[in-house]
PDB file of N, CA and C in Angstrom:
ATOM      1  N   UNK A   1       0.842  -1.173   0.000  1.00  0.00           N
ATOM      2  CA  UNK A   1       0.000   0.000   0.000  1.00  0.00           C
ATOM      3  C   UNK A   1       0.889   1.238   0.000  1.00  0.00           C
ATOM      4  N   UNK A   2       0.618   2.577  -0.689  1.00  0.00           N
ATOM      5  CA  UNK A   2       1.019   3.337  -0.697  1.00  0.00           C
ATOM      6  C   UNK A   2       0.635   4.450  -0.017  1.00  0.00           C
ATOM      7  N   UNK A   3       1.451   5.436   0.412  1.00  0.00           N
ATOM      8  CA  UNK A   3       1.246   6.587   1.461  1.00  0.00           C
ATOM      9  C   UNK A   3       0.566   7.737  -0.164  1.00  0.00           C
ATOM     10  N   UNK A   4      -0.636   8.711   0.386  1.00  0.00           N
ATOM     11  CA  UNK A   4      -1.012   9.432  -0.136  1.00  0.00           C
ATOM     12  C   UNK A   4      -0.362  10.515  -0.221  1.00  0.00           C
ATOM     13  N   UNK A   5      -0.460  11.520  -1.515  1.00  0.00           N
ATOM     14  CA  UNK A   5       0.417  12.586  -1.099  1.00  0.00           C
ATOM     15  C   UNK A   5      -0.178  13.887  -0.001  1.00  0.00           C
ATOM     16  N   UNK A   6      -1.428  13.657   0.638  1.00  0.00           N
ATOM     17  CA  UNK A   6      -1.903  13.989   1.555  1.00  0.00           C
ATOM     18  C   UNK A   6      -1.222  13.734   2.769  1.00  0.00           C
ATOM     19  N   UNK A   7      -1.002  12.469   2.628  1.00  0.00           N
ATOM     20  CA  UNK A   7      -0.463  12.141   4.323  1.00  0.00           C
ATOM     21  C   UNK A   7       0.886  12.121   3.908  1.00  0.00           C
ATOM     22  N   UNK A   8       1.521  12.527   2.909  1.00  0.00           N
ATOM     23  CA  UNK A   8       3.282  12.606   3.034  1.00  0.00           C
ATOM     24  C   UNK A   8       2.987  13.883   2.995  1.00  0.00           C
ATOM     25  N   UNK A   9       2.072  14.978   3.253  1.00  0.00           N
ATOM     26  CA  UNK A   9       2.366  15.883   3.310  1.00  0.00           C
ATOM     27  C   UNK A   9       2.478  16.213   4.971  1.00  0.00           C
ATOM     28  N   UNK A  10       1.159  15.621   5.720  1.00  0.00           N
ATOM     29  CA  UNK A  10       0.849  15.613   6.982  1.00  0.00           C
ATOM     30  C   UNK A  10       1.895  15.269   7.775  1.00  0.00           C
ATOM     31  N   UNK A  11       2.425  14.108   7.513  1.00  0.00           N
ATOM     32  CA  UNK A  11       3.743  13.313   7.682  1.00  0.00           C
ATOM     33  C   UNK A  11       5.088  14.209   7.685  1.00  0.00           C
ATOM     34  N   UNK A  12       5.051  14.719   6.542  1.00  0.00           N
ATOM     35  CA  UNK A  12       6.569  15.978   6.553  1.00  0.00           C
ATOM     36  C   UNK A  12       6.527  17.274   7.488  1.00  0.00           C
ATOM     37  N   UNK A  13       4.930  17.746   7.550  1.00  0.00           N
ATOM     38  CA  UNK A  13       4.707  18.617   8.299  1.00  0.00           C
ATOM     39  C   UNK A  13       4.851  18.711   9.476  1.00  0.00           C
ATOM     40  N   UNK A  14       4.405  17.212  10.694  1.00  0.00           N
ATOM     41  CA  UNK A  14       4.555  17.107  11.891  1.00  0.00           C
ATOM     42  C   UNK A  14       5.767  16.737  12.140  1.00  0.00           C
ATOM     43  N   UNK A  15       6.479  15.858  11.680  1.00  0.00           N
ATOM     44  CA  UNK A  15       8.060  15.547  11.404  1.00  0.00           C
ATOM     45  C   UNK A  15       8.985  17.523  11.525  1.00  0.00           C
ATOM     46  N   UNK A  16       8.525  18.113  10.876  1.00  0.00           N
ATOM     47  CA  UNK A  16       9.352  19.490  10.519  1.00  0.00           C
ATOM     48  C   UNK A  16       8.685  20.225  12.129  1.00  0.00           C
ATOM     49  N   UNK A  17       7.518  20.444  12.241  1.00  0.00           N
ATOM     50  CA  UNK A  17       6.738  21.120  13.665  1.00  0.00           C
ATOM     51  C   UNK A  17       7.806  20.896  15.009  1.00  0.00           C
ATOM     52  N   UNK A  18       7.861  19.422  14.917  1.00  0.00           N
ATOM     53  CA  UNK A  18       8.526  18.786  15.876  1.00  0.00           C
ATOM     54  C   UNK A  18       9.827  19.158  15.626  1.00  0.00           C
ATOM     55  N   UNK A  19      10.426  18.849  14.623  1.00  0.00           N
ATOM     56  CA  UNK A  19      12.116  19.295  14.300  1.00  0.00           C
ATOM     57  C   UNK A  19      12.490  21.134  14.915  1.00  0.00           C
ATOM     58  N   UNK A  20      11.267  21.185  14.504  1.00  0.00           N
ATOM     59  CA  UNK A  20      11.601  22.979  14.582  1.00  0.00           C
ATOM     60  C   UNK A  20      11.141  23.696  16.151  1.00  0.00           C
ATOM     61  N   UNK A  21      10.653  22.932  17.083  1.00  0.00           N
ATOM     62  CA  UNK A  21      10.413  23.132  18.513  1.00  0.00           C
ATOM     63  C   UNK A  21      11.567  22.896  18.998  1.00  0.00           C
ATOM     64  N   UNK A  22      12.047  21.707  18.567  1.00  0.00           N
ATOM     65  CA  UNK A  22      13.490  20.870  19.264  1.00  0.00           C
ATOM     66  C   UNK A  22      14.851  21.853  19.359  1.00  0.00           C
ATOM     67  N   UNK A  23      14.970  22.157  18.075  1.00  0.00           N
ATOM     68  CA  UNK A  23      15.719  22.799  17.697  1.00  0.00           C
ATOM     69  C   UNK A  23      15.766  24.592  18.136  1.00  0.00           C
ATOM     70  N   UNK A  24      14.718  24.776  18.271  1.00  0.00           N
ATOM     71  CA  UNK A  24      14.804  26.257  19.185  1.00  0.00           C
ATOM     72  C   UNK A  24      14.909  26.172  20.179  1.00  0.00           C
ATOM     73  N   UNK A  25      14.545  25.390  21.100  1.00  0.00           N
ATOM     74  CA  UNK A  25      14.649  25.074  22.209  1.00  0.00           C
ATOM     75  C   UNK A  25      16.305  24.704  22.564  1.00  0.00           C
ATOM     76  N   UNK A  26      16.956  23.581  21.947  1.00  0.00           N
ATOM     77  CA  UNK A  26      18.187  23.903  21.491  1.00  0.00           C
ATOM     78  C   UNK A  26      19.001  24.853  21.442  1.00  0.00           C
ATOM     79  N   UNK A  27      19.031  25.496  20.344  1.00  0.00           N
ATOM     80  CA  UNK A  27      19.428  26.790  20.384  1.00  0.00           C
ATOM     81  C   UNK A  27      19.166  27.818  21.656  1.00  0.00           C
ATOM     82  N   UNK A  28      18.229  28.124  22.430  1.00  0.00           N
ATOM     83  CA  UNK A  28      17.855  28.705  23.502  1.00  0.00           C
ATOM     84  C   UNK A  28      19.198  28.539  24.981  1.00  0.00           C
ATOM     85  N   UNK A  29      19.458  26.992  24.443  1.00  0.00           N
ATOM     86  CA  UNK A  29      20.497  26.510  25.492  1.00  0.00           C
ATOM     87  C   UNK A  29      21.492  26.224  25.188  1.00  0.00           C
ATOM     88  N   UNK A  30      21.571  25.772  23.900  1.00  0.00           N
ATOM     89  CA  UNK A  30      23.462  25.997  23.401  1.00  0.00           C
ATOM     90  C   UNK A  30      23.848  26.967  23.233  1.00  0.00           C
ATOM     91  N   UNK A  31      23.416  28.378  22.341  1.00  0.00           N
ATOM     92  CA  UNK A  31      24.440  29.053  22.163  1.00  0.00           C
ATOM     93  C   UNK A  31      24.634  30.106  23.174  1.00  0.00           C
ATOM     94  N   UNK A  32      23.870  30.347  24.078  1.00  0.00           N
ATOM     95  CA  UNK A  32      24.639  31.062  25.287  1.00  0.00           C
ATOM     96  C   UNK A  32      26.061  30.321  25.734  1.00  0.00           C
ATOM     97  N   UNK A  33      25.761  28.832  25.677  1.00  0.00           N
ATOM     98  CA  UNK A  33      27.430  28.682  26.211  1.00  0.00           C
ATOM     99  C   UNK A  33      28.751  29.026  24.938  1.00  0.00           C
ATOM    100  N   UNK A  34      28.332  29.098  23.678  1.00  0.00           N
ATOM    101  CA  UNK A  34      29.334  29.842  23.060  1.00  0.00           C
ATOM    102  C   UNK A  34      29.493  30.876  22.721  1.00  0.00           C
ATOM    103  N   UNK A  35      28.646  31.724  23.653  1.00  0.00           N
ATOM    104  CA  UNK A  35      28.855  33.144  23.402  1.00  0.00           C
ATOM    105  C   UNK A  35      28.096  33.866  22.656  1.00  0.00           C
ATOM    106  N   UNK A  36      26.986  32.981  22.159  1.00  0.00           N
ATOM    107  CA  UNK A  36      26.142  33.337  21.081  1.00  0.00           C
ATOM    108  C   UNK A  36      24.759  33.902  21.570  1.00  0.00           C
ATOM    109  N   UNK A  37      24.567  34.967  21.954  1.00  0.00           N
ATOM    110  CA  UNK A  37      22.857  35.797  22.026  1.00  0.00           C
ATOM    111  C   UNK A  37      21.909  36.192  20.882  1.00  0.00           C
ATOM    112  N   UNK A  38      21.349  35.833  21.058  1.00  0.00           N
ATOM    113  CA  UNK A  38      20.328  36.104  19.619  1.00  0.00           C
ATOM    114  C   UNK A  38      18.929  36.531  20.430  1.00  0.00           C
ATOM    115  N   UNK A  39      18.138  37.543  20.163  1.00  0.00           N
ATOM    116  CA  UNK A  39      17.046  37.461  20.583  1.00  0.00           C
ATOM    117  C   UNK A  39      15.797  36.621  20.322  1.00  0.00           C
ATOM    118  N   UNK A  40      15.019  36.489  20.764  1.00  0.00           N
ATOM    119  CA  UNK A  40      14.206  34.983  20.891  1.00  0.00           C
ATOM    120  C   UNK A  40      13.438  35.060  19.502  1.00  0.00           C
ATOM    121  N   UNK A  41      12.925  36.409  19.101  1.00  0.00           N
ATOM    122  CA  UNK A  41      12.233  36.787  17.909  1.00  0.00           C
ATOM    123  C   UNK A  41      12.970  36.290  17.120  1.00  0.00           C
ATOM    124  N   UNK A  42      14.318  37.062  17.243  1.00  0.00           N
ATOM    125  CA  UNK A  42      14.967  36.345  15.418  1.00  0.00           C
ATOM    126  C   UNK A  42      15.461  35.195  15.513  1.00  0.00           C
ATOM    127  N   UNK A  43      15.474  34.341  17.006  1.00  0.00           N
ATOM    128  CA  UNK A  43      15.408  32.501  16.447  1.00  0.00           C
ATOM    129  C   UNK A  43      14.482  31.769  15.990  1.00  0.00           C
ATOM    130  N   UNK A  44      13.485  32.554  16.277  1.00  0.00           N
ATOM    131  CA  UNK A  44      12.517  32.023  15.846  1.00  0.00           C
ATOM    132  C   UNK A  44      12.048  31.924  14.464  1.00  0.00           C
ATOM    133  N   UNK A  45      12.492  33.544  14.041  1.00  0.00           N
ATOM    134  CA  UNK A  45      12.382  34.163  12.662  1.00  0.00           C
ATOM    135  C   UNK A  45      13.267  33.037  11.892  1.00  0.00           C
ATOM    136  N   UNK A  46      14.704  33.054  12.038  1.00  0.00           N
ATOM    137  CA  UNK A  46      15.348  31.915  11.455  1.00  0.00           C
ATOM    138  C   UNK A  46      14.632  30.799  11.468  1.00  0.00           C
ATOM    139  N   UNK A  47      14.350  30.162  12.543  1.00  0.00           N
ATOM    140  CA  UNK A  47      13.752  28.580  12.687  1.00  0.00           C
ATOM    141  C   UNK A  47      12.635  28.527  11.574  1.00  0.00           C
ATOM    142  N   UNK A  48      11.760  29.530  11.381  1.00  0.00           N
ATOM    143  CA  UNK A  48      10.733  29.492  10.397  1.00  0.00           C
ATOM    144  C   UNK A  48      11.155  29.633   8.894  1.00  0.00           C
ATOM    145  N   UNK A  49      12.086  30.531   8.769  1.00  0.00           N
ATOM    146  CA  UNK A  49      12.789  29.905   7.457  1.00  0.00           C
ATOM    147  C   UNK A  49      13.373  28.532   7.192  1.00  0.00           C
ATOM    148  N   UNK A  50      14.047  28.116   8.243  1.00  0.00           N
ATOM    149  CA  UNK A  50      15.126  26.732   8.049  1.00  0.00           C
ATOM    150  C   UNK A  50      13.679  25.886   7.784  1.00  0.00           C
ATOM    151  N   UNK A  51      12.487  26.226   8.264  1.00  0.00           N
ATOM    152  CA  UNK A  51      11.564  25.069   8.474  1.00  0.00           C
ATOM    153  C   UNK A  51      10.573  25.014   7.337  1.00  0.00           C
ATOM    154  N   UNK A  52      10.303  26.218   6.707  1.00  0.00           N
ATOM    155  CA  UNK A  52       9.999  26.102   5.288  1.00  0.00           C
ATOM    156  C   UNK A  52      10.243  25.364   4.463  1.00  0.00           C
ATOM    157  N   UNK A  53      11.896  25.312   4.427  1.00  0.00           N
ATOM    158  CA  UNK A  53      12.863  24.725   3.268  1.00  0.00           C
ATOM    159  C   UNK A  53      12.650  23.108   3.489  1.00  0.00           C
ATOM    160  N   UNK A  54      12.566  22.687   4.709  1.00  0.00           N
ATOM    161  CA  UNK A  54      12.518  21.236   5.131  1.00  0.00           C
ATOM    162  C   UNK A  54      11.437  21.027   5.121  1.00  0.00           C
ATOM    163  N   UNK A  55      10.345  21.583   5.296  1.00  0.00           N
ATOM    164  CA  UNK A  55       9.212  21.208   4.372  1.00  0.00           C
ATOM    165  C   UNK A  55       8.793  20.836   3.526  1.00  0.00           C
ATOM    166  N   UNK A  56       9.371  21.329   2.440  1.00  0.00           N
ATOM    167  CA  UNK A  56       9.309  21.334   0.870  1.00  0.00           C
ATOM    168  C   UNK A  56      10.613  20.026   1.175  1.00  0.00           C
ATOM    169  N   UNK A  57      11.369  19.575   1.515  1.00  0.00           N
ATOM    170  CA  UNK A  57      12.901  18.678   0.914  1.00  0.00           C
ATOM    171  C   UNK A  57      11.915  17.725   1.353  1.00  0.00           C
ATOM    172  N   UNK A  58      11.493  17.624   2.897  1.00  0.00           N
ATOM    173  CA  UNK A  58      10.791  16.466   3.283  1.00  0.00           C
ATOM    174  C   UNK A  58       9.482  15.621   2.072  1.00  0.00           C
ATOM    175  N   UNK A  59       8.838  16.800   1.791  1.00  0.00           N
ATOM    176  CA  UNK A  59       8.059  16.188   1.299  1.00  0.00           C
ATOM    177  C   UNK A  59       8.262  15.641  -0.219  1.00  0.00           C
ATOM    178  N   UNK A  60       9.041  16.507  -0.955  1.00  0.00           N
ATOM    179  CA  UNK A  60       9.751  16.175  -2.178  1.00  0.00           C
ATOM    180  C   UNK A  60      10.498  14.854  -2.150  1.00  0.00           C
ATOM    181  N   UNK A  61      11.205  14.678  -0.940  1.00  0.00           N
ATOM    182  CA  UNK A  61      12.034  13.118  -0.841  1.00  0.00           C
ATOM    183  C   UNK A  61      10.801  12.169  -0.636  1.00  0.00           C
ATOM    184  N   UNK A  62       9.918  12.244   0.042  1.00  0.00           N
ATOM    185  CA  UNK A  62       9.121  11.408   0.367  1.00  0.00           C
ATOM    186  C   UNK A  62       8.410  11.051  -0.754  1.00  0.00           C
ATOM    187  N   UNK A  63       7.655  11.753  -1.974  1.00  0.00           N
ATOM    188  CA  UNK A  63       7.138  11.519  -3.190  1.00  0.00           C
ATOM    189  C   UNK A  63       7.882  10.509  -4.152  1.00  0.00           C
ATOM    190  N   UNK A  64       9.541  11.028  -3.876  1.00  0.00           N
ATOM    191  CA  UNK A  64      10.298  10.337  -4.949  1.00  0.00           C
ATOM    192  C   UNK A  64      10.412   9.336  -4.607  1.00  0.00           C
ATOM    193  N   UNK A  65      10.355   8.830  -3.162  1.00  0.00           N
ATOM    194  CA  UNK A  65      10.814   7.189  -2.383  1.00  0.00           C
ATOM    195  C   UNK A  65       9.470   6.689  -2.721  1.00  0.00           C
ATOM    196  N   UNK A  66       8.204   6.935  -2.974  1.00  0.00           N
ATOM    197  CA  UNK A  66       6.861   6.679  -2.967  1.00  0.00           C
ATOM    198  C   UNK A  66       7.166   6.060  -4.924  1.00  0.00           C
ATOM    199  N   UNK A  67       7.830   7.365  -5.464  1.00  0.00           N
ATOM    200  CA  UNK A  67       7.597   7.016  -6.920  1.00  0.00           C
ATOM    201  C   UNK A  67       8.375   5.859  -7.288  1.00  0.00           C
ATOM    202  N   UNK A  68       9.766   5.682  -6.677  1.00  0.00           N
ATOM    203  CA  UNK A  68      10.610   4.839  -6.940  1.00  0.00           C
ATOM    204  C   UNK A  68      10.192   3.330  -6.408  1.00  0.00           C
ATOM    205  N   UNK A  69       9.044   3.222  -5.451  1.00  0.00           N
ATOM    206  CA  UNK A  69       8.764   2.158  -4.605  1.00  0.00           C
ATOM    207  C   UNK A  69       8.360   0.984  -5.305  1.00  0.00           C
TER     208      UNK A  69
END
């Protein structure tokens, strides 16, 4: 059976939601120890770009593993 491109979309989306909580949260606590301050707005601002892009890769890889299957 094959995954719909509905639910490889749903699928890339909660996969990226989750990636992109982790990862600010992350950031929140690593880079103070290297010296790194960023205000919370523009990690966030970043995180929402980085999370766009992995949106679109996620779901694009997932179609092609679906097409190739």
């Amino acid at each position: 059976m094959t995954q719909s491109r509905r639910m490889s979309l749903v699928e890339a989306a909660t996969n990226v939601i989750v990636g992109y909580a982790f990862a600010v949260g992350m950031q929140i606590v690593v880079f103070p120890v290297f010296g790194i301050h960023i205000a919370l707005g523009d990690q966030l601002a970043i995180g929402l770009a980085f999370t766009a892009i992995s949106l679109v890769r996620g779901y694009v890889l997932r179609r092609l593993f679906e097409r190739f299957r």
